[in-house]
N, C-alpha and C. Protein backbone atom coordinates (compact mmCIF):
# COMPACT_ATOMS: atom_id res chain seq x y z
N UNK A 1 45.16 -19.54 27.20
CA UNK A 1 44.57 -18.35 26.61
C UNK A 1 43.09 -18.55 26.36
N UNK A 2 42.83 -20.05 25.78
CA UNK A 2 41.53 -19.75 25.57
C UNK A 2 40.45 -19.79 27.03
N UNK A 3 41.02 -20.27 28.25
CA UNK A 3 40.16 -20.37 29.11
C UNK A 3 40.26 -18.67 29.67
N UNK A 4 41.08 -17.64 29.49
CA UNK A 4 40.84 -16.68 29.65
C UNK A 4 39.54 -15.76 28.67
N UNK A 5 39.67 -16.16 27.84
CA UNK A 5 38.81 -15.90 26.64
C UNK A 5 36.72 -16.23 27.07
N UNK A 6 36.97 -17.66 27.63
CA UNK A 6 36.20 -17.78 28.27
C UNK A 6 35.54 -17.53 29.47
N UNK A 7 36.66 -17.08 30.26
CA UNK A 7 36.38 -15.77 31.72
C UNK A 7 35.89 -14.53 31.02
N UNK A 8 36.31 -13.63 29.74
CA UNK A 8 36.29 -12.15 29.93
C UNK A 8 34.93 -12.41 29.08
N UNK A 9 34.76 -13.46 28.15
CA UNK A 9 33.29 -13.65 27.70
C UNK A 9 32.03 -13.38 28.17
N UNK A 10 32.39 -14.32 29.80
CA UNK A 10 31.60 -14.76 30.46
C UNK A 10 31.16 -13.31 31.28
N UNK A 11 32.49 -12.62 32.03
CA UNK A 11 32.00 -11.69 32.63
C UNK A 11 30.94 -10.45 31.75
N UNK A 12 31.66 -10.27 30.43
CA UNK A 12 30.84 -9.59 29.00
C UNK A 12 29.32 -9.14 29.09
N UNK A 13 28.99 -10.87 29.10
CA UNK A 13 27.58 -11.55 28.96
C UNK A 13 26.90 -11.34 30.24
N UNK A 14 27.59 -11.26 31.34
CA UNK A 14 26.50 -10.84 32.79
C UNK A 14 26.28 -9.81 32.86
N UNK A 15 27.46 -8.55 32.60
CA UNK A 15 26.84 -7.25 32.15
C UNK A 15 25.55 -6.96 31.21
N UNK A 16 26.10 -7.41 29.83
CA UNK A 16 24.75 -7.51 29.12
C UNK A 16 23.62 -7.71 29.33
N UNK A 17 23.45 -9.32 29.85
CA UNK A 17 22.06 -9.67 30.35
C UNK A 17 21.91 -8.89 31.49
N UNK A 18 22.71 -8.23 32.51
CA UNK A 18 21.69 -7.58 32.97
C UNK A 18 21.12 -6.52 32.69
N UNK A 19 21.53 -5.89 32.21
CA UNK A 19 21.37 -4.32 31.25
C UNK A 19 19.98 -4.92 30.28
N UNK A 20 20.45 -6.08 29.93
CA UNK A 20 19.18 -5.99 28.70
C UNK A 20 17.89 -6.92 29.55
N UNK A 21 18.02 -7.41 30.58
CA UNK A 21 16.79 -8.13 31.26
C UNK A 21 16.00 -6.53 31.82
N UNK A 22 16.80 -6.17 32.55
CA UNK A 22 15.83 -4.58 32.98
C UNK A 22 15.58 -4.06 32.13
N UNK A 23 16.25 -3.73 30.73
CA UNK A 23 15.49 -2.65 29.45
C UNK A 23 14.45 -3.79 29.12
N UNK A 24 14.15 -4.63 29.18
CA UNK A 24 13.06 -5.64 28.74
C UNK A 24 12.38 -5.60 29.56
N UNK A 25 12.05 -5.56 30.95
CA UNK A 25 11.55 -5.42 32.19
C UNK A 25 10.89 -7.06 32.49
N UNK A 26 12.41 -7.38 32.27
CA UNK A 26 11.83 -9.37 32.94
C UNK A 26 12.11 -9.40 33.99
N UNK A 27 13.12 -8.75 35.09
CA UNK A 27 12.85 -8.85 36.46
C UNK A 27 11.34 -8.75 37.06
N UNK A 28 11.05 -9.16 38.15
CA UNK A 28 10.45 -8.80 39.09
C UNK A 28 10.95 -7.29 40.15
N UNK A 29 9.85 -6.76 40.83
CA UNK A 29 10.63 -6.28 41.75
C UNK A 29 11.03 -6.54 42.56
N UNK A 30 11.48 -7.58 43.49
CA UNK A 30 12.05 -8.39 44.13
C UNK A 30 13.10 -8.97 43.06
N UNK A 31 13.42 -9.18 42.59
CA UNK A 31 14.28 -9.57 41.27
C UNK A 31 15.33 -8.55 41.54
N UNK A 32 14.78 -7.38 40.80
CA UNK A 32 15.43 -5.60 40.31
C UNK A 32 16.13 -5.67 41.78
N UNK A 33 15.39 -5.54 43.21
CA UNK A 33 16.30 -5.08 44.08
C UNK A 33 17.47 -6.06 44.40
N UNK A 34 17.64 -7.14 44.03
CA UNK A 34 18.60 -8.42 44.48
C UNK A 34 19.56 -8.56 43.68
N UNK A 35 19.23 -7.96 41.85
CA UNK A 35 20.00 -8.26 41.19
C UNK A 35 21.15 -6.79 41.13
N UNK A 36 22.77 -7.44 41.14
CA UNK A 36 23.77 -6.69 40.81
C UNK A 36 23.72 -5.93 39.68
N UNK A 37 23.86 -5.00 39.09
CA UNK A 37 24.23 -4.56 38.00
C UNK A 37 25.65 -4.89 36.84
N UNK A 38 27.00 -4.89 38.07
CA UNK A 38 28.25 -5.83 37.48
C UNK A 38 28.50 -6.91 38.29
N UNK A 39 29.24 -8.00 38.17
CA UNK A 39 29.83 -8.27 39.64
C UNK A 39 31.09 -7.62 39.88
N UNK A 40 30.97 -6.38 38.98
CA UNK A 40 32.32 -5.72 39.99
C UNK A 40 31.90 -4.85 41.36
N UNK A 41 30.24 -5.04 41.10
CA UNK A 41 30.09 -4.09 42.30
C UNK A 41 29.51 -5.53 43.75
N UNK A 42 29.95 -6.61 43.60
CA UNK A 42 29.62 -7.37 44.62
C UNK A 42 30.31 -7.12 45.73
N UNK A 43 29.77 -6.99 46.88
CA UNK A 43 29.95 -6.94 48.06
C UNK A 43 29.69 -5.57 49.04
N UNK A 44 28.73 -4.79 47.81
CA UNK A 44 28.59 -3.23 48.06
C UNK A 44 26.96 -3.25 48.20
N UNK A 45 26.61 -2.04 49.11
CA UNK A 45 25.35 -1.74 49.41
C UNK A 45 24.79 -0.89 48.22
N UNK A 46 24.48 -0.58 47.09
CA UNK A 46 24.29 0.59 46.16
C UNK A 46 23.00 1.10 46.56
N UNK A 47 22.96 2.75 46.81
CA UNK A 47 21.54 3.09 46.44
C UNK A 47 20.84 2.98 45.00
N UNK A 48 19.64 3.14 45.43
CA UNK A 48 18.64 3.29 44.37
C UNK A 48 19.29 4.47 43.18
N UNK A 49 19.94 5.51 43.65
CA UNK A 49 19.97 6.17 42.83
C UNK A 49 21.50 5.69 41.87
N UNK A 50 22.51 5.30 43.14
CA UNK A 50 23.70 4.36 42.33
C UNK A 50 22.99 3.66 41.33
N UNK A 51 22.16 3.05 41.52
CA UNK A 51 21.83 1.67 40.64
C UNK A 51 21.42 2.33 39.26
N UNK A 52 20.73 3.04 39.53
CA UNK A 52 19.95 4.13 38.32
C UNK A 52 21.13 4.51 37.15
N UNK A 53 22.12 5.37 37.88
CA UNK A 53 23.13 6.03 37.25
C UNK A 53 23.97 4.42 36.62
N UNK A 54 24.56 3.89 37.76
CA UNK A 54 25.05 2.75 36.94
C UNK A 54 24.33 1.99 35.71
N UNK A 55 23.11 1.62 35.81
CA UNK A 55 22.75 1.61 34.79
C UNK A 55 22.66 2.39 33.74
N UNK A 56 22.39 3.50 33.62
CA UNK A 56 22.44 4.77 32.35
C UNK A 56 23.66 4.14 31.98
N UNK A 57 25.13 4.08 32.89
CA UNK A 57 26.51 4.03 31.97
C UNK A 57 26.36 2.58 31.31
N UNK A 58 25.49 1.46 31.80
CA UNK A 58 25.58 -0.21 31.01
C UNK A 58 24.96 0.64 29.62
N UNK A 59 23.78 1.06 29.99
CA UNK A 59 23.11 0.87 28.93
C UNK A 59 23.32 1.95 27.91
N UNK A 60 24.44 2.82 28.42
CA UNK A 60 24.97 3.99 26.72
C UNK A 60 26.02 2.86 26.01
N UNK A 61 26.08 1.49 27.15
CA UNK A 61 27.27 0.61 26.06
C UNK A 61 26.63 -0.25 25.25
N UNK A 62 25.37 -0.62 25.80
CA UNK A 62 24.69 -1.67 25.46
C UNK A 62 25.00 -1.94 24.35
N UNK A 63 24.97 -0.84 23.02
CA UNK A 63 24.59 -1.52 21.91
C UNK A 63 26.24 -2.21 21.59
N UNK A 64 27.12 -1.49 21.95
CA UNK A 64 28.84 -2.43 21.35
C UNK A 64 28.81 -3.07 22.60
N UNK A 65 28.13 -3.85 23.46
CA UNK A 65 27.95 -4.64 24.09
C UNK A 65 27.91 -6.06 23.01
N UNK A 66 26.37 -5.77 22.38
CA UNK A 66 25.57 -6.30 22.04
C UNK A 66 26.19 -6.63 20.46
N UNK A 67 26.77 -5.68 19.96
CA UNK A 67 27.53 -6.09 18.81
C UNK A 67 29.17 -6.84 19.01
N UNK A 68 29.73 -6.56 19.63
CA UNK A 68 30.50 -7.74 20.38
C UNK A 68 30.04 -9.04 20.37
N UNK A 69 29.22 -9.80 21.29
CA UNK A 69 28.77 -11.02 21.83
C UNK A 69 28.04 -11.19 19.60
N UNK A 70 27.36 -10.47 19.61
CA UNK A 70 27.42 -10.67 17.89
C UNK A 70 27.99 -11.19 16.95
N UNK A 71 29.06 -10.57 17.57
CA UNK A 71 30.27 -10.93 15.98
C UNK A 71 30.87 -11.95 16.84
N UNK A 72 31.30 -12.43 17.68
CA UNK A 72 31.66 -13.67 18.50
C UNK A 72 30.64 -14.47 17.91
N UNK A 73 29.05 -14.53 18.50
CA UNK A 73 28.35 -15.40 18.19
C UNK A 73 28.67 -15.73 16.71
N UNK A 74 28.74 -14.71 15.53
CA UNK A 74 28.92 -15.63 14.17
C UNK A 74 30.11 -15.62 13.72
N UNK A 75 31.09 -16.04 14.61
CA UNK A 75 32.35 -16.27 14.14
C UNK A 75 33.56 -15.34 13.45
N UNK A 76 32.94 -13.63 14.48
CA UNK A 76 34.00 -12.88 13.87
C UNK A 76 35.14 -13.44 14.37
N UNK A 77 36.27 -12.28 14.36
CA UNK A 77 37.59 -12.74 14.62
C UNK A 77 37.23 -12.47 16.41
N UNK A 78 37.38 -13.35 16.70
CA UNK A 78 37.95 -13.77 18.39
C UNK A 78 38.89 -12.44 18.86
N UNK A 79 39.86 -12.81 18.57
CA UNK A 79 40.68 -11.69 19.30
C UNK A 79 40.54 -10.33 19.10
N UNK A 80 40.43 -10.02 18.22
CA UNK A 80 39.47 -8.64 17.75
C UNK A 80 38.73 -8.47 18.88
N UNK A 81 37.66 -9.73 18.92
CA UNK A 81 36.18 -9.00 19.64
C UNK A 81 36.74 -8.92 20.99
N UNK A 82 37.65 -9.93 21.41
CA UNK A 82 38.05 -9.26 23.55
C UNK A 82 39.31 -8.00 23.35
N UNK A 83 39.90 -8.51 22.24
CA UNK A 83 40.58 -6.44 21.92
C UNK A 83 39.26 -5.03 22.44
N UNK A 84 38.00 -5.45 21.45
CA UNK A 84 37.15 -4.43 21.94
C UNK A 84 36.53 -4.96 23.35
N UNK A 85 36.09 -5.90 23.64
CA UNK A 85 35.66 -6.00 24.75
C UNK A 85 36.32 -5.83 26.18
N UNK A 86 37.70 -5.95 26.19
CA UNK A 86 38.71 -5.22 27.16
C UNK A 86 38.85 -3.75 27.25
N UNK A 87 38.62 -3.04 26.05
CA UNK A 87 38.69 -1.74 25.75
C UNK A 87 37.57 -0.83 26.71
N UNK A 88 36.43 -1.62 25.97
CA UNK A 88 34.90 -1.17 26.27
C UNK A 88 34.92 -1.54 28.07
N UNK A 89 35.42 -2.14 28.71
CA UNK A 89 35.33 -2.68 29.97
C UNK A 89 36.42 -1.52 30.43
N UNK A 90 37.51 -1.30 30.01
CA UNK A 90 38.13 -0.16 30.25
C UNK A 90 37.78 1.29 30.55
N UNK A 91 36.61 1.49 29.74
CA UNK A 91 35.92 2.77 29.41
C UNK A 91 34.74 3.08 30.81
N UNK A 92 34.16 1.93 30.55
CA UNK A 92 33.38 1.67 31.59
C UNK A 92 33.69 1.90 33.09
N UNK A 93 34.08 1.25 33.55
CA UNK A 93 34.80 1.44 35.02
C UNK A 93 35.09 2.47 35.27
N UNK A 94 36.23 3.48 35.33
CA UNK A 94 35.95 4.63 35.53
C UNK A 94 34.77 5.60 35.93
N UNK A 95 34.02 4.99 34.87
CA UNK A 95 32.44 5.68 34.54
C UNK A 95 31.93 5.03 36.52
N UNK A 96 32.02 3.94 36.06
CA UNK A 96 31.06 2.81 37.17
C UNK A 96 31.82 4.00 39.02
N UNK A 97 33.00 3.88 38.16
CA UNK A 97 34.18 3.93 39.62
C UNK A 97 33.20 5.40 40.34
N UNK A 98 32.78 6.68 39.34
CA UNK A 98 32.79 7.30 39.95
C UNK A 98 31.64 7.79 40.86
N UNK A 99 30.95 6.81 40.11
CA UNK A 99 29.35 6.86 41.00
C UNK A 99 29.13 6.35 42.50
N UNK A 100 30.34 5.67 42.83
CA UNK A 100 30.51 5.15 43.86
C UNK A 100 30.98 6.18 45.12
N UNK A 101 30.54 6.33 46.41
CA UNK A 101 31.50 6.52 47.74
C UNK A 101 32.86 6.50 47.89
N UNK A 102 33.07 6.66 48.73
CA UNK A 102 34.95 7.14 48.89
C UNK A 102 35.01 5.61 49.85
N UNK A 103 34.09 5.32 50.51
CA UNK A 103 34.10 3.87 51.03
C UNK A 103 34.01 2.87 50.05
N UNK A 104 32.94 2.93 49.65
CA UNK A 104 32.95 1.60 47.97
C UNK A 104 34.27 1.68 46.87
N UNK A 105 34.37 2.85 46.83
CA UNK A 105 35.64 2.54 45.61
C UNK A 105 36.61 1.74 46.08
N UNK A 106 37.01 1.66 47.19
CA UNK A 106 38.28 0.29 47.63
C UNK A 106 37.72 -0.63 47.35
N UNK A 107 36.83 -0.97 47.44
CA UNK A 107 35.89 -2.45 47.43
C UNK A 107 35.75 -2.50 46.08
N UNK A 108 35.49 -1.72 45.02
CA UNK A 108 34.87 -2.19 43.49
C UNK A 108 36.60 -2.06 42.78
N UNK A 109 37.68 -1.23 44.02
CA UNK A 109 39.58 -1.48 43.06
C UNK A 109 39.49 -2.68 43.02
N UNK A 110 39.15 -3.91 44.39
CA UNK A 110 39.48 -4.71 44.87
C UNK A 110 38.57 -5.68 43.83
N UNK A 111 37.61 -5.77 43.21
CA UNK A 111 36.65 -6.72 42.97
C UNK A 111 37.60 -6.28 41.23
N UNK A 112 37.65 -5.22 40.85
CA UNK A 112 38.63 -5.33 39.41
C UNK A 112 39.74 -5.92 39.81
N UNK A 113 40.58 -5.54 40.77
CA UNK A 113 41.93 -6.56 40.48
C UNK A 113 41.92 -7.93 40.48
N UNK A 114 40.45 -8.71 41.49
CA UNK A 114 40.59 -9.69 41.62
C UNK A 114 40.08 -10.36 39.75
N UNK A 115 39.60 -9.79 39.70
CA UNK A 115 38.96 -10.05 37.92
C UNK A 115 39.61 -10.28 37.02
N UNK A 116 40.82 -9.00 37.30
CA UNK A 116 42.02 -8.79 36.37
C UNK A 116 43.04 -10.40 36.34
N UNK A 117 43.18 -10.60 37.51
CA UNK A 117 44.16 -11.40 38.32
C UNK A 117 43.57 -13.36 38.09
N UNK A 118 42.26 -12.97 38.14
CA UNK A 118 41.04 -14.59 37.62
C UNK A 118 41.62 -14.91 35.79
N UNK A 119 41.38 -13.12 35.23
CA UNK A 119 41.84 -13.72 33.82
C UNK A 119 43.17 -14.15 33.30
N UNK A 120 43.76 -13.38 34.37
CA UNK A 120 45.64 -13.28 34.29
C UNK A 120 45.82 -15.21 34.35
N UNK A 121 45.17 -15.56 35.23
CA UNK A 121 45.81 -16.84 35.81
C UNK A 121 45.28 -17.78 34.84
N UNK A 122 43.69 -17.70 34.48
CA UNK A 122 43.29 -18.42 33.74
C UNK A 122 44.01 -18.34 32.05
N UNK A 123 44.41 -17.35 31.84
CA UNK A 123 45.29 -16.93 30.34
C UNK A 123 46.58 -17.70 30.62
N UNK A 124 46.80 -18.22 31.62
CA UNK A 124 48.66 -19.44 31.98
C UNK A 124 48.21 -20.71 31.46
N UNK A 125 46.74 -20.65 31.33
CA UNK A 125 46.40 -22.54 31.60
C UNK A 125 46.50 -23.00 30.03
């Protein structure tokens, strides 16, 4: 369980930082065009304007993003915080799902199940 804990953390925190490196504007532009927005969208071409919209939906979460990894960082209750952070990842997707092509959405089912299926296995160990 806890190495699952440490997968859904981890994935959490790459959303975040990237959402909050572009509202900070620490990329480069060469940076901005290379960097993913989730890795649920790896292995997809996104336009400029995908990227745009996907971002608007990171960053209306940002802040219970950001209060999440928070109350983790000072020792709220653990299970609580991936209760909300499974929730909030729940909410999301959909959102993410629909900005996508009728071609990409197989590819971003496929990149959630494999995610789903990384934490499933890692939650046995």
């Amino acid at each position: 369980m806890k190495a699952f804990r440490v997968v859904a953390l981890g994935a959490l925190l790459l959303i975040a930082g990237a959402v909050t490196a572009r509202a900070q504007g620490g990329a480069s532009q060469q940076g901005q065009a290379s960097r993913r927005p989730s890795p649920l969208l790896d292995n997809m071409m996104l336009t400029e304007s995908q990227k745009s919209k996907i971002e608007g939906i990171q960053r209306k979460y940002l802040p219970e993003i950001q209060a999440i990894s928070e109350s983790m960082s000072n020792g709220g209750d653990r299970s609580d915080a991936f209760r909300k952070r499974n929730a909030l990842l729940e909410k999301m997707q959909p959102e993410i799902r629909a900005v996508l092509t009728a071609d990409q959405q197989p590819v971003f089912d496929r990149n959630v199940a494999e995610m789903r299926a990384r934490m499933e296995q890692m939650s046995k160990q």
